[in-house]
N, C-alpha and C. Protein backbone atom coordinates (compact mmCIF):
# COMPACT_ATOMS: atom_id res chain seq x y z
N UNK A 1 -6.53 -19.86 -1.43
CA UNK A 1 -5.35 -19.02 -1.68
C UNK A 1 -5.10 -18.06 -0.52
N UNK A 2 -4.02 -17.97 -0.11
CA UNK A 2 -3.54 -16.84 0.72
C UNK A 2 -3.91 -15.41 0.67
N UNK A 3 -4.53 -14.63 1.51
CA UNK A 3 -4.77 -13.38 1.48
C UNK A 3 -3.46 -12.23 1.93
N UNK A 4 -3.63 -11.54 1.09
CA UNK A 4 -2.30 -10.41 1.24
C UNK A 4 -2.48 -9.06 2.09
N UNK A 5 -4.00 -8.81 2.02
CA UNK A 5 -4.33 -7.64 2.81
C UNK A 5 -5.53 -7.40 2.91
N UNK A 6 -5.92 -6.08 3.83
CA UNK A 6 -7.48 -6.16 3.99
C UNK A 6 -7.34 -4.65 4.43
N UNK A 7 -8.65 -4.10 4.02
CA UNK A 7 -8.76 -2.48 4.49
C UNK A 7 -9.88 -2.17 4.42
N UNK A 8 -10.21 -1.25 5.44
CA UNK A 8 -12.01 -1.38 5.65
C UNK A 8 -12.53 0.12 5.99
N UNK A 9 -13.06 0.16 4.89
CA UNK A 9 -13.63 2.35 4.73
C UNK A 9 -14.47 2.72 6.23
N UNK A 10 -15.13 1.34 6.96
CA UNK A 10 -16.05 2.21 7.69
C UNK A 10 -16.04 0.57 8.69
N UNK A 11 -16.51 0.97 9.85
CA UNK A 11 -16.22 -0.46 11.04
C UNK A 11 -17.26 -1.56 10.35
N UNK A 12 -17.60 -1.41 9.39
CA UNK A 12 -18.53 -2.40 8.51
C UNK A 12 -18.28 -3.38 7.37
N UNK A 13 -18.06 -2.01 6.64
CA UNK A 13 -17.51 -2.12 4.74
C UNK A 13 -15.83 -2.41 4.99
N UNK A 14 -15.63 -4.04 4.58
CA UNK A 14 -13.84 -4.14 4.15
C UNK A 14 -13.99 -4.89 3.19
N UNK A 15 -12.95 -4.96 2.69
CA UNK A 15 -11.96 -5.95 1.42
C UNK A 15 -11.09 -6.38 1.83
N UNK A 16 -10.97 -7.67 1.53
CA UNK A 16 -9.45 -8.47 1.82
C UNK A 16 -8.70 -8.89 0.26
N UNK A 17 -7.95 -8.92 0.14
CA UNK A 17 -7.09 -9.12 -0.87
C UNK A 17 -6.39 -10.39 -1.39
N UNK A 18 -5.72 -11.19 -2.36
CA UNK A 18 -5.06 -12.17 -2.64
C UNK A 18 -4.43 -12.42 -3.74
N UNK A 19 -4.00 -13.97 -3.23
CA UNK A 19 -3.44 -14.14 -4.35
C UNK A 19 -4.16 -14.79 -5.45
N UNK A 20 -3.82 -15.11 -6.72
CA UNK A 20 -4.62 -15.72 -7.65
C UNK A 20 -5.91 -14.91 -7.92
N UNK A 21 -5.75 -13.45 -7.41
CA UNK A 21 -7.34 -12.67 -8.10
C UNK A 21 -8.30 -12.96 -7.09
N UNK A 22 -8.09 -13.61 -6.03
CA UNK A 22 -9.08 -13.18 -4.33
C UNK A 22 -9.56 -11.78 -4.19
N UNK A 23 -10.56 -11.38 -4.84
CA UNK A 23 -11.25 -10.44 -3.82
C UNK A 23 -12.03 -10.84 -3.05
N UNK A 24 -12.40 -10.66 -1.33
CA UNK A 24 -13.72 -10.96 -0.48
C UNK A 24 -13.70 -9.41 -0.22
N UNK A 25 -15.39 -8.96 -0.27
CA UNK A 25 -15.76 -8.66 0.54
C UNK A 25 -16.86 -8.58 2.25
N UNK A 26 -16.40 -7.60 3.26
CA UNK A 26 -17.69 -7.36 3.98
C UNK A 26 -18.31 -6.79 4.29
N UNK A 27 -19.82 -6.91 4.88
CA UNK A 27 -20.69 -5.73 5.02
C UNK A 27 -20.86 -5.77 6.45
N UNK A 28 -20.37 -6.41 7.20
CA UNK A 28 -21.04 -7.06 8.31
C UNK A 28 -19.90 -6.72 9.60
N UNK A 29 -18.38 -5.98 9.27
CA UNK A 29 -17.35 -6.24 9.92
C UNK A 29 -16.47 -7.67 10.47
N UNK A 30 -16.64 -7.83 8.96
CA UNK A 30 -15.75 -9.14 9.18
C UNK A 30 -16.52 -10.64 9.64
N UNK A 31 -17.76 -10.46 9.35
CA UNK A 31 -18.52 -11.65 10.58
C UNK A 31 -19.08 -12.49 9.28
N UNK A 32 -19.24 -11.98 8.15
CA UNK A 32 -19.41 -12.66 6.95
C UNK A 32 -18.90 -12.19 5.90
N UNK A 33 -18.08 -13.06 5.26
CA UNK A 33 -17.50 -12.56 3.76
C UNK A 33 -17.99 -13.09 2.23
N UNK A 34 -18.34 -12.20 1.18
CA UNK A 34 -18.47 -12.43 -0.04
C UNK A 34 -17.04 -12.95 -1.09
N UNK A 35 -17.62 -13.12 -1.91
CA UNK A 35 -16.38 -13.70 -3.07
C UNK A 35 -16.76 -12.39 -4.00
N UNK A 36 -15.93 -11.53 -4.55
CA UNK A 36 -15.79 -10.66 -5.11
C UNK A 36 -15.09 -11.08 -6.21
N UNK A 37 -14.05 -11.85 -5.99
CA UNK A 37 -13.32 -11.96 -7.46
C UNK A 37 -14.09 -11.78 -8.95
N UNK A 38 -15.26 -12.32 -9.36
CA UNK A 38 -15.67 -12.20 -10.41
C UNK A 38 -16.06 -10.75 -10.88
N UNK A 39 -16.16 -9.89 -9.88
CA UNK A 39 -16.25 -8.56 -10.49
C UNK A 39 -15.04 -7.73 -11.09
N UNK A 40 -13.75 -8.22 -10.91
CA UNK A 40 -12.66 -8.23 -11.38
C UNK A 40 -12.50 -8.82 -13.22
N UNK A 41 -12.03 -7.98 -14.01
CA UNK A 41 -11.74 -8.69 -14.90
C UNK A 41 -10.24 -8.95 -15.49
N UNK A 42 -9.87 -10.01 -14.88
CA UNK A 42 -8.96 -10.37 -14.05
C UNK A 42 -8.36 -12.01 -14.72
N UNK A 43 -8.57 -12.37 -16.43
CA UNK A 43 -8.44 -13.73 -16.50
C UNK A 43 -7.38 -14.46 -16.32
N UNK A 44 -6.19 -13.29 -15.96
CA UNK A 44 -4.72 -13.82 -15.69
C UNK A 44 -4.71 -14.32 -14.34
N UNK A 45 -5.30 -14.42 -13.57
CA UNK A 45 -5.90 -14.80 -11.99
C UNK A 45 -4.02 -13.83 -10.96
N UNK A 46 -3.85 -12.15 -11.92
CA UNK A 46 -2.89 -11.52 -10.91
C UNK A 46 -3.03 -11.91 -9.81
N UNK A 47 -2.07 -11.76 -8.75
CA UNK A 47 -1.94 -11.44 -7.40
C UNK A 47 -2.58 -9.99 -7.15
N UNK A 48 -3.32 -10.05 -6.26
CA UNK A 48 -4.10 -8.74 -5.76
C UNK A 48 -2.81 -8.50 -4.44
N UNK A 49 -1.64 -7.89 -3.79
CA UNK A 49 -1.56 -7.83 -3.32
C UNK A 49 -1.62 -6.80 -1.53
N UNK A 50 -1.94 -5.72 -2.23
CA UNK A 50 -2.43 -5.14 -1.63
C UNK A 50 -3.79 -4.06 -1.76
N UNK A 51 -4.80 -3.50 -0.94
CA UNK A 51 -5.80 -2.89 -0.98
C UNK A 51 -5.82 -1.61 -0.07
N UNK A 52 -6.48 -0.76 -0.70
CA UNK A 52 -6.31 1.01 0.25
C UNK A 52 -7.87 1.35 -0.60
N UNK A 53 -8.19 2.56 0.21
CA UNK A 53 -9.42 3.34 -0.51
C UNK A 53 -9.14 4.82 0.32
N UNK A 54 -9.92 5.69 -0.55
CA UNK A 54 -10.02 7.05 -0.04
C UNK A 54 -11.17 7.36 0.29
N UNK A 55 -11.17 8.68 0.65
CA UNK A 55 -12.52 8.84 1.52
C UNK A 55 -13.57 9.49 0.93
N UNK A 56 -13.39 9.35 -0.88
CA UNK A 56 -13.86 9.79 -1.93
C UNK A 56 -14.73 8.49 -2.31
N UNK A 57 -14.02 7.37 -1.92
CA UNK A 57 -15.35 5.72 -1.73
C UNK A 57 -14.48 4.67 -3.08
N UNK A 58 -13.43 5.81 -3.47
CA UNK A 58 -12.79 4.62 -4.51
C UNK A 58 -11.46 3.74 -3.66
N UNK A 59 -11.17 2.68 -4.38
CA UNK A 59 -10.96 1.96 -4.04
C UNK A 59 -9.85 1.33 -4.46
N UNK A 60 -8.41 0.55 -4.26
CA UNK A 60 -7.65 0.63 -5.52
C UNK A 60 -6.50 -0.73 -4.96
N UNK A 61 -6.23 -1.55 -5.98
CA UNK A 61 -5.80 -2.92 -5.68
C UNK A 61 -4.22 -2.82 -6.48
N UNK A 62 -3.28 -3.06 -5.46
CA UNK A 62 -1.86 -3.37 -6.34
C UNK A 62 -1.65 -4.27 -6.40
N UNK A 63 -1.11 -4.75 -8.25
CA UNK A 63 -1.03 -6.21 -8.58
C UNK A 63 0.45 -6.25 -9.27
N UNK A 64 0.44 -7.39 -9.94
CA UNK A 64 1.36 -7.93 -10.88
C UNK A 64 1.47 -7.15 -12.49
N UNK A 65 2.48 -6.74 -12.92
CA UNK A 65 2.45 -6.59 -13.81
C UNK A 65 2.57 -5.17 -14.04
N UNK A 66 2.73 -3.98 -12.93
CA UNK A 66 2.61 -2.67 -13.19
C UNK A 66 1.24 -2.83 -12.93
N UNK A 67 -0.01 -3.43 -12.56
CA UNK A 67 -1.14 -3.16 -12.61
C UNK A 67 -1.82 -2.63 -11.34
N UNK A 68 -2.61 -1.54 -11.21
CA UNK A 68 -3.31 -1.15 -10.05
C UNK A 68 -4.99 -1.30 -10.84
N UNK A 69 -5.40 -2.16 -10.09
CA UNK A 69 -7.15 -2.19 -10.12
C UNK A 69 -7.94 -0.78 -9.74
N UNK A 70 -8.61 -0.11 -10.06
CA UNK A 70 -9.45 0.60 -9.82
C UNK A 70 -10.72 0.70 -9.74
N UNK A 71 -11.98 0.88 -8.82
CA UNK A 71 -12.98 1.16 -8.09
C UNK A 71 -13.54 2.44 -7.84
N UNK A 72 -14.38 2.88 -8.89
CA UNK A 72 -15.42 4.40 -8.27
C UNK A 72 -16.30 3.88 -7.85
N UNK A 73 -16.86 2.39 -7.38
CA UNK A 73 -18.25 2.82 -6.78
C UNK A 73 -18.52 1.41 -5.70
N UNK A 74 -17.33 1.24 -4.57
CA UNK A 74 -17.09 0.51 -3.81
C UNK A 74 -16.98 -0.59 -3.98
N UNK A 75 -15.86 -1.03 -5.45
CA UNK A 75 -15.82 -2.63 -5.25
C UNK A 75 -17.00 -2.92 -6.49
N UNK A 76 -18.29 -2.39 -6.97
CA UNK A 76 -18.77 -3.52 -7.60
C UNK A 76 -18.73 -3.58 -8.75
N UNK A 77 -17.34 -2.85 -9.51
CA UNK A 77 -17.15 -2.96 -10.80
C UNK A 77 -15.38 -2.22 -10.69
N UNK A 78 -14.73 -2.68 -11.78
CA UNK A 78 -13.36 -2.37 -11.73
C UNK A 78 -12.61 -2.06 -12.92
N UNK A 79 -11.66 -1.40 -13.10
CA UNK A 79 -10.96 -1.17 -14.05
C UNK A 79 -9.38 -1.50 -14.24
N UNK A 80 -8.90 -2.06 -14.65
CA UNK A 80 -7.02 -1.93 -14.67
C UNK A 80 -6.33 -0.39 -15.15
N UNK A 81 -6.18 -0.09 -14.19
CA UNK A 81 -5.13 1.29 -14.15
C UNK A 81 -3.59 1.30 -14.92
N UNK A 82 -2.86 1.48 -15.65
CA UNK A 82 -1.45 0.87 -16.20
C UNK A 82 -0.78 1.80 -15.73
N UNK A 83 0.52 1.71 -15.16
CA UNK A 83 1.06 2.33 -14.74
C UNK A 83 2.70 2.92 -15.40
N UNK A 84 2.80 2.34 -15.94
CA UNK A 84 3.94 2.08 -17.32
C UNK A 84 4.85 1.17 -15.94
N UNK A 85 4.38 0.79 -15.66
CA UNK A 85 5.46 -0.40 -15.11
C UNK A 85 5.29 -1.48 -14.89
N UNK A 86 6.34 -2.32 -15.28
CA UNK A 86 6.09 -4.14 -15.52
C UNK A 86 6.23 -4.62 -14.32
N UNK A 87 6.59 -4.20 -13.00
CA UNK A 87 7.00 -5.04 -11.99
C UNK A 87 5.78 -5.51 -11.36
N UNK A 88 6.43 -6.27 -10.10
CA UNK A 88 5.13 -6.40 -9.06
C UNK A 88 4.98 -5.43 -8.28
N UNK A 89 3.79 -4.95 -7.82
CA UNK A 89 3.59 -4.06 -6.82
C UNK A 89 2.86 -4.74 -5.42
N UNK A 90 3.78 -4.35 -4.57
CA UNK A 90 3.62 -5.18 -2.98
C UNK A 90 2.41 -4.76 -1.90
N UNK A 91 1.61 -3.22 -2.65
CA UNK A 91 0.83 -2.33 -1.26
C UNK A 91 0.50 -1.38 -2.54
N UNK A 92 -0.23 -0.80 -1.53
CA UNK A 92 -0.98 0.38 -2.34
C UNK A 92 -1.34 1.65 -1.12
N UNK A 93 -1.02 2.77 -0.61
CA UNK A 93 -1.64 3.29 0.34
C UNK A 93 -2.05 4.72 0.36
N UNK A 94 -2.75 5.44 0.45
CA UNK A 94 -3.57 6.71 0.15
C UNK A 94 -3.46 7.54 1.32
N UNK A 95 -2.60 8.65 0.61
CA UNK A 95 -2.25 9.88 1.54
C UNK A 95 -4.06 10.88 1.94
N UNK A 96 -4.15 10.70 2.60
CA UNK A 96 -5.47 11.48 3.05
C UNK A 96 -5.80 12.61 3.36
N UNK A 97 -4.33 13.25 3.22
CA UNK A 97 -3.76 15.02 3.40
C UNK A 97 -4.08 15.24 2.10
N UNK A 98 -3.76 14.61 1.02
CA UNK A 98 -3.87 14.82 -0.40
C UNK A 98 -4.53 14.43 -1.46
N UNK A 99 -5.36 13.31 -1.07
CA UNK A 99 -5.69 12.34 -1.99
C UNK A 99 -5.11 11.23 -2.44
N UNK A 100 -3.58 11.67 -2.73
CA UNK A 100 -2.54 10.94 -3.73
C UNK A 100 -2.51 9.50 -3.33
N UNK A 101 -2.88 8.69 -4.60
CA UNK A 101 -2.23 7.23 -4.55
C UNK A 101 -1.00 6.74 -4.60
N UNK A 102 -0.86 5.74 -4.08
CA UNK A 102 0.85 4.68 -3.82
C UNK A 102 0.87 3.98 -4.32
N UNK A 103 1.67 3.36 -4.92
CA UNK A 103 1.80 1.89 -4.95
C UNK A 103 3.16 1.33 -5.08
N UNK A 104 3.80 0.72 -4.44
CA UNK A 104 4.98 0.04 -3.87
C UNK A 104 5.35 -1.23 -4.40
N UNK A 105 6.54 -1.57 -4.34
CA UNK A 105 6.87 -2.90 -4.57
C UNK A 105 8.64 -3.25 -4.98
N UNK A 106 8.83 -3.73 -5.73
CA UNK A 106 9.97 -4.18 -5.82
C UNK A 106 11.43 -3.15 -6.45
N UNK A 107 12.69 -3.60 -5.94
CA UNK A 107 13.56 -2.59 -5.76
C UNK A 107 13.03 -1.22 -5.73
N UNK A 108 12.27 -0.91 -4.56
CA UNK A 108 11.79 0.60 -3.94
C UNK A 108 11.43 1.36 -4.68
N UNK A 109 10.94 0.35 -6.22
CA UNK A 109 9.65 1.03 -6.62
C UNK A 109 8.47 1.68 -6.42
N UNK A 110 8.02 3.17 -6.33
CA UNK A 110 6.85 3.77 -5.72
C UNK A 110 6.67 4.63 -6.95
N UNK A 111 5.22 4.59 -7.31
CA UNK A 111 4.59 5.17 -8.53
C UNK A 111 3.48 6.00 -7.51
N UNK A 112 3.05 7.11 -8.03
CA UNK A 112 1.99 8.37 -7.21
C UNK A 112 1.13 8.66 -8.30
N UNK A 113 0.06 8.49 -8.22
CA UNK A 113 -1.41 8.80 -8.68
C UNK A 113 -1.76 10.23 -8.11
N UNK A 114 -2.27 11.76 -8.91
CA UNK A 114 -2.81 12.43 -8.10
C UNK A 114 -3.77 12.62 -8.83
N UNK A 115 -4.60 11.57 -9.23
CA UNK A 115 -5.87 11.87 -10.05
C UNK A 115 -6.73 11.08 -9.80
N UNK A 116 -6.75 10.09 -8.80
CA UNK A 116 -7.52 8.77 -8.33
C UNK A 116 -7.15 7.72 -9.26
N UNK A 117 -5.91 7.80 -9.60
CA UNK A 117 -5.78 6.40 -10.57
C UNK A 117 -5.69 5.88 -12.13
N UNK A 118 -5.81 7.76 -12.49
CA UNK A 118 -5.97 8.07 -13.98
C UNK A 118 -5.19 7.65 -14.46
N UNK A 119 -3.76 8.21 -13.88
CA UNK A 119 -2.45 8.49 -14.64
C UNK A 119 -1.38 8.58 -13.47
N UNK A 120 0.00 7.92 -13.67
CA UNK A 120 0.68 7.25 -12.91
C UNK A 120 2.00 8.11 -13.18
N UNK A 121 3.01 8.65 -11.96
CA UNK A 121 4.56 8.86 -12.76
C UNK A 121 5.21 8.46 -11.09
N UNK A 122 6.48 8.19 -12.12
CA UNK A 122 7.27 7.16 -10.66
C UNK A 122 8.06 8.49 -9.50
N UNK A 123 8.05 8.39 -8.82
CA UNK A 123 8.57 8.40 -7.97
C UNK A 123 10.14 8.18 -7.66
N UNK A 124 11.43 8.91 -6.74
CA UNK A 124 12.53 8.82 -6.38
C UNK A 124 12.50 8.43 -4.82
N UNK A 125 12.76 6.77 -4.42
CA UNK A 125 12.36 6.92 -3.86
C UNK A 125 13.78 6.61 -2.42
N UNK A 126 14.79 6.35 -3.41
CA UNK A 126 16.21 7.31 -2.56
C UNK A 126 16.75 5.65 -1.97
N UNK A 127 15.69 4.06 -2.40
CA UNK A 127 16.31 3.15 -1.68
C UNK A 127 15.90 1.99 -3.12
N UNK A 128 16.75 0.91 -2.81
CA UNK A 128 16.66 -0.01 -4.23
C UNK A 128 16.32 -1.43 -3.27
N UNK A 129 15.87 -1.33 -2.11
CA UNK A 129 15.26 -2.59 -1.85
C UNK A 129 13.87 -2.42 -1.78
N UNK A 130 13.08 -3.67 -2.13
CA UNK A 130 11.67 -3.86 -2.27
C UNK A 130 11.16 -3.56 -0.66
N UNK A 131 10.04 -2.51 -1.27
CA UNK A 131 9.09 -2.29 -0.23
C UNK A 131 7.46 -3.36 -0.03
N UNK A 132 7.44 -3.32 1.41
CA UNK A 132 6.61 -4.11 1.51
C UNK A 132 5.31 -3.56 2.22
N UNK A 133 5.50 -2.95 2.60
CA UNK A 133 4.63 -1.88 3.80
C UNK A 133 4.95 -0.03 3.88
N UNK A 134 3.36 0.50 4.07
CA UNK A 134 3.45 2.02 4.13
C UNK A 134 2.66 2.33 4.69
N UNK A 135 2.93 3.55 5.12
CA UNK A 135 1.23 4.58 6.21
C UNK A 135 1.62 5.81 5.88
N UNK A 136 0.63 6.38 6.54
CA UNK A 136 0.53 7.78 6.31
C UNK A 136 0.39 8.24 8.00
N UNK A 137 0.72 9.73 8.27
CA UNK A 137 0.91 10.24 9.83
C UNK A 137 1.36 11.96 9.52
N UNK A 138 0.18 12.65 9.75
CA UNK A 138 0.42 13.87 9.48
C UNK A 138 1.32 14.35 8.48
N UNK A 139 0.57 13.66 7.53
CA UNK A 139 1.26 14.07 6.25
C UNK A 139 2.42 13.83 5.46
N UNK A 140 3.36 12.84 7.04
CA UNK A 140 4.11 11.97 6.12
C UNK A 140 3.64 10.51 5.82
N UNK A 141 4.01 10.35 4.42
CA UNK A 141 4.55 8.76 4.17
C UNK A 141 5.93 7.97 3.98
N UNK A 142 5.14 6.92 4.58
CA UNK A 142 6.73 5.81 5.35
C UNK A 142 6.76 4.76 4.56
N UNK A 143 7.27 4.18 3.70
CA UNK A 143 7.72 2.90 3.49
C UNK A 143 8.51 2.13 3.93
N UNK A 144 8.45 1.06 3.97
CA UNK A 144 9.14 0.22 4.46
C UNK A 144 9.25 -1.00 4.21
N UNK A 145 10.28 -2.23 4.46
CA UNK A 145 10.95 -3.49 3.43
C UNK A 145 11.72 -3.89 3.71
N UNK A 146 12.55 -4.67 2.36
CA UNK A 146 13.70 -5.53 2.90
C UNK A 146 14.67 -5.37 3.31
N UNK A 147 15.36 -5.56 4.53
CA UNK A 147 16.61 -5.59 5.27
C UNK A 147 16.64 -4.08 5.81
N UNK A 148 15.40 -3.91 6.23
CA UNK A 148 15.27 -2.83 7.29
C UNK A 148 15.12 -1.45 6.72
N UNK A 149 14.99 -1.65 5.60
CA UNK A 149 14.83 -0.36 4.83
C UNK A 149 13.45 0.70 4.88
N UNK A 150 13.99 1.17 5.16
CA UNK A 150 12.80 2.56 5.42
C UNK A 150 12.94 4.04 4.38
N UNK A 151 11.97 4.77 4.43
CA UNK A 151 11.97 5.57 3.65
C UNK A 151 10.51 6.78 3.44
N UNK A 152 10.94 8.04 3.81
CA UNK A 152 9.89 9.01 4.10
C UNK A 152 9.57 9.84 3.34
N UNK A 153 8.51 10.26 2.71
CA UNK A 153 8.28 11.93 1.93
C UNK A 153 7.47 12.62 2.90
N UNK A 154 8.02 14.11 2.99
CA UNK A 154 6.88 14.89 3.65
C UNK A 154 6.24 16.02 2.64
N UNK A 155 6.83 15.57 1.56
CA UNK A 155 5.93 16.47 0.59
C UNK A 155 4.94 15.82 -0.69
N UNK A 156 4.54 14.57 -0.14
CA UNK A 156 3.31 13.62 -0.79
C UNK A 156 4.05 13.51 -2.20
N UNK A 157 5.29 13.07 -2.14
CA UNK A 157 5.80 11.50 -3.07
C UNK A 157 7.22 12.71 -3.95
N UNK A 158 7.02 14.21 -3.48
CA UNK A 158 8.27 14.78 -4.82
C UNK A 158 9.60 14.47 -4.19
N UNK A 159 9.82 14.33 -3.09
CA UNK A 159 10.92 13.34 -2.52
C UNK A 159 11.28 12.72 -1.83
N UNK A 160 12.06 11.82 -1.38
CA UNK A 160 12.17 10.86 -0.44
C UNK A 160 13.42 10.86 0.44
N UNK A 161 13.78 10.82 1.99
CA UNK A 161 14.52 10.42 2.27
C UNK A 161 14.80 9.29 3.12
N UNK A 162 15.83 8.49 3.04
CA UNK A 162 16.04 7.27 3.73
C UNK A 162 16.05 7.60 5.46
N UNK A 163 15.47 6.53 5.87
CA UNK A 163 15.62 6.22 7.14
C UNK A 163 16.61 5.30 7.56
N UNK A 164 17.39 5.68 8.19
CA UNK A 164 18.54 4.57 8.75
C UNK A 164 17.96 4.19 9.99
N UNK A 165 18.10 2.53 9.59
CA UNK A 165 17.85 2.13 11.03
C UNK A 165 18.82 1.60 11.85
N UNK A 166 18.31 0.89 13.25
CA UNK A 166 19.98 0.53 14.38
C UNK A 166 19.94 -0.79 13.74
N UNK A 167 19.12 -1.61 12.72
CA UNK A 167 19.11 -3.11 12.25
C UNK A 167 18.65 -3.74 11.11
N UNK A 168 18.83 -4.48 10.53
CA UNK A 168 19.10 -4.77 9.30
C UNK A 168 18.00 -5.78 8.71
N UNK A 169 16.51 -6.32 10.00
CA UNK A 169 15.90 -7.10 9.64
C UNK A 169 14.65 -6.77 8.89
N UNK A 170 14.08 -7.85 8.05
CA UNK A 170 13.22 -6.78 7.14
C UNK A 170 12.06 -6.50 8.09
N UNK A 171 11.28 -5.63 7.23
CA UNK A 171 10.04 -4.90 7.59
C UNK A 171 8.87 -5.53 6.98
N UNK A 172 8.11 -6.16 7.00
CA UNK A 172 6.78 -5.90 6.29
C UNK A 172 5.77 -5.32 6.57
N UNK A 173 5.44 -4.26 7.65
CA UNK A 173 4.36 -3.78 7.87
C UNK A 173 4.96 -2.36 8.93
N UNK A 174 3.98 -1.57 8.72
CA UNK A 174 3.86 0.04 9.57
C UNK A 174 2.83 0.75 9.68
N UNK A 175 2.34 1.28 10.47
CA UNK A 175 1.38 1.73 11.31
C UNK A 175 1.78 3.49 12.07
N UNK A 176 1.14 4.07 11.99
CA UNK A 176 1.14 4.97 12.34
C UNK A 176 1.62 4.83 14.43
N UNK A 177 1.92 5.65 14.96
CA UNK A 177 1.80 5.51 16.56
C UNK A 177 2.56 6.93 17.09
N UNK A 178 1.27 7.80 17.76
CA UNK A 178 1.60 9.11 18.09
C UNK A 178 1.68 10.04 17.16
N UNK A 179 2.93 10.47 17.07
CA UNK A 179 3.57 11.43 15.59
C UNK A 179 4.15 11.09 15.04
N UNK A 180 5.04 9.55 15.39
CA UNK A 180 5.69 8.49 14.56
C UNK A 180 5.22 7.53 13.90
N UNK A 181 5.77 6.14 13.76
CA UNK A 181 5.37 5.19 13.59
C UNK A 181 6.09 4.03 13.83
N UNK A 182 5.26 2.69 13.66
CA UNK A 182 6.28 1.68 14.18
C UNK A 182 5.98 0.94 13.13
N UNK A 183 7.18 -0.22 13.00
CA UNK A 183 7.30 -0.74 11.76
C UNK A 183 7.10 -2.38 12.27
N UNK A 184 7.30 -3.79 11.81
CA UNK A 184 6.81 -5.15 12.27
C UNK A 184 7.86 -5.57 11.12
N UNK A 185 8.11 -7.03 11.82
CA UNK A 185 8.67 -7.41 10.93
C UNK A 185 9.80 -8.78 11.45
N UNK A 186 11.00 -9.01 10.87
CA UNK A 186 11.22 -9.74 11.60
C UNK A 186 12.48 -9.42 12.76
N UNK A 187 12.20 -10.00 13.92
CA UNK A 187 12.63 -9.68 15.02
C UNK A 187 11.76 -8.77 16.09
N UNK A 188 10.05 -8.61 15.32
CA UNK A 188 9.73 -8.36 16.65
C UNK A 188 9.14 -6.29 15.26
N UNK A 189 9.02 -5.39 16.57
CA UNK A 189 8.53 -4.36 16.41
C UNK A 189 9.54 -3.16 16.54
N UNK A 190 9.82 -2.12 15.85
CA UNK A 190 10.62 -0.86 15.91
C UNK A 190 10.23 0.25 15.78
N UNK A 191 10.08 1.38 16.57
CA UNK A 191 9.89 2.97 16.17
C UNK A 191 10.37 3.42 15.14
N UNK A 192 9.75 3.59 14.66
CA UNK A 192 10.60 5.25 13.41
C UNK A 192 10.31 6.78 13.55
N UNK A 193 11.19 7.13 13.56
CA UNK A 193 10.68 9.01 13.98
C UNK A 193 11.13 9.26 12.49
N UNK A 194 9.72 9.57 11.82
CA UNK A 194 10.06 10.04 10.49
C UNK A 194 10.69 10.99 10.61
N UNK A 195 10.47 12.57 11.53
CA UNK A 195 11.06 14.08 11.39
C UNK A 195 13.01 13.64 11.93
N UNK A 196 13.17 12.94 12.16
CA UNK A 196 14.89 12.52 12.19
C UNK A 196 15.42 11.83 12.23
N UNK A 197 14.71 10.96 11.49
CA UNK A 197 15.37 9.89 10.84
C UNK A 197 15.70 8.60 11.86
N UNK A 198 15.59 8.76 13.31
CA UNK A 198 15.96 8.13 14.09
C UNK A 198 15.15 6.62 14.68
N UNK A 199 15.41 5.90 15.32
CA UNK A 199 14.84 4.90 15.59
C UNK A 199 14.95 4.22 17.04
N UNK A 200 13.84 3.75 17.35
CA UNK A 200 13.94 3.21 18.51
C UNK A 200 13.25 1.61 18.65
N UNK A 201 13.55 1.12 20.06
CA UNK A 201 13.21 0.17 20.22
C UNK A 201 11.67 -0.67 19.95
């Protein structure tokens, strides 16, 4: 099965993610991987699609169904988190200024955790296309998705504003770079200056 993502607490310890209920992990940096799935209880075989952890050692998987997986003790036991929402969720990503959990996905659905995963309330997140990708960069978070859609909070999820970009192709991925960030996707790579909204090549 196809893997959706991978995130790794320390140049050692990662998780990769999937579909059909794929968990691997490694201890080794990537040079050997375990089958994790069975520590999941998981008999609907969800899509795991994306994976994040904090620097608290938990750990937290966005799936199908409104579901976020949860992890207090690195992966070797798990819980389903409910989020009161039925959709799919595309990413999951952890503000590190705050703690606060993400989780993303379809028509610019974003739900915020500020309890490690306890308890879930949605988010405004100012755009109605599905997000596919997010980071964090001095305290802001960026989403980002289909048909170029972008979208920032600098106050860890109480609001959002859109990023206009110069193009219309989607996004699936962003990364921090400098005080900005850059986004991937198709047509190649783009700047975003979260503080004005602006964009570059």
């Amino acid at each position: 099965p196809p893997l959706m993502d991978v995130w790794f607490a320390t140049a050692e310890q990662g998780w990769a993610a999937g579909a059909y209920g794929v968990l691997l992990h490694t201890s080794n940096g990537g040079r050997n991987w375990a089958d994790w799935s069975h520590k999941l209880d998981n008999s609907d075989e969800l899509h795991l699609n994306g994976v994040a952890g904090d620097v608290q050692g938990n750990l937290f998987l966005a799936s199908e169904w409104g579901t976020v997986f949860v992890s207090g003790n690195a992966g070797e036991s798990w819980r389903q988190s409910e989020t009161g929402y039925d959709g799919s969720f595309f990413g999951v990503v952890v503000n590190p200024a705050t703690g606060s959990v993400f989780a993303y996905g379809l028509l610019g659905t974003i739900y915020r955790s500020a309890d490690e995963g306890e308890t879930w309330e949605e988010s405004t997140s100012e755009v109605s296309a599905s997000l596919f990708g997010a980071a964090t960069n001095s305290g802001a978070v960026v989403f980002v998705g289909q048909g170029g859609t972008a979208t920032v909070s600098h106050d860890d999820g109480e609001s959002f504003t859109p990023l206009i970009q110069s193009r219309r192709k989607g996004f699936y991925g962003v990364t921090p770079y400098g005080e900005s960030f850059v986004a991937t996707g198709e047509g190649g790579s783009l700047s975003i200056a979260a503080e004005t909204g602006g964009a570059g090549q």
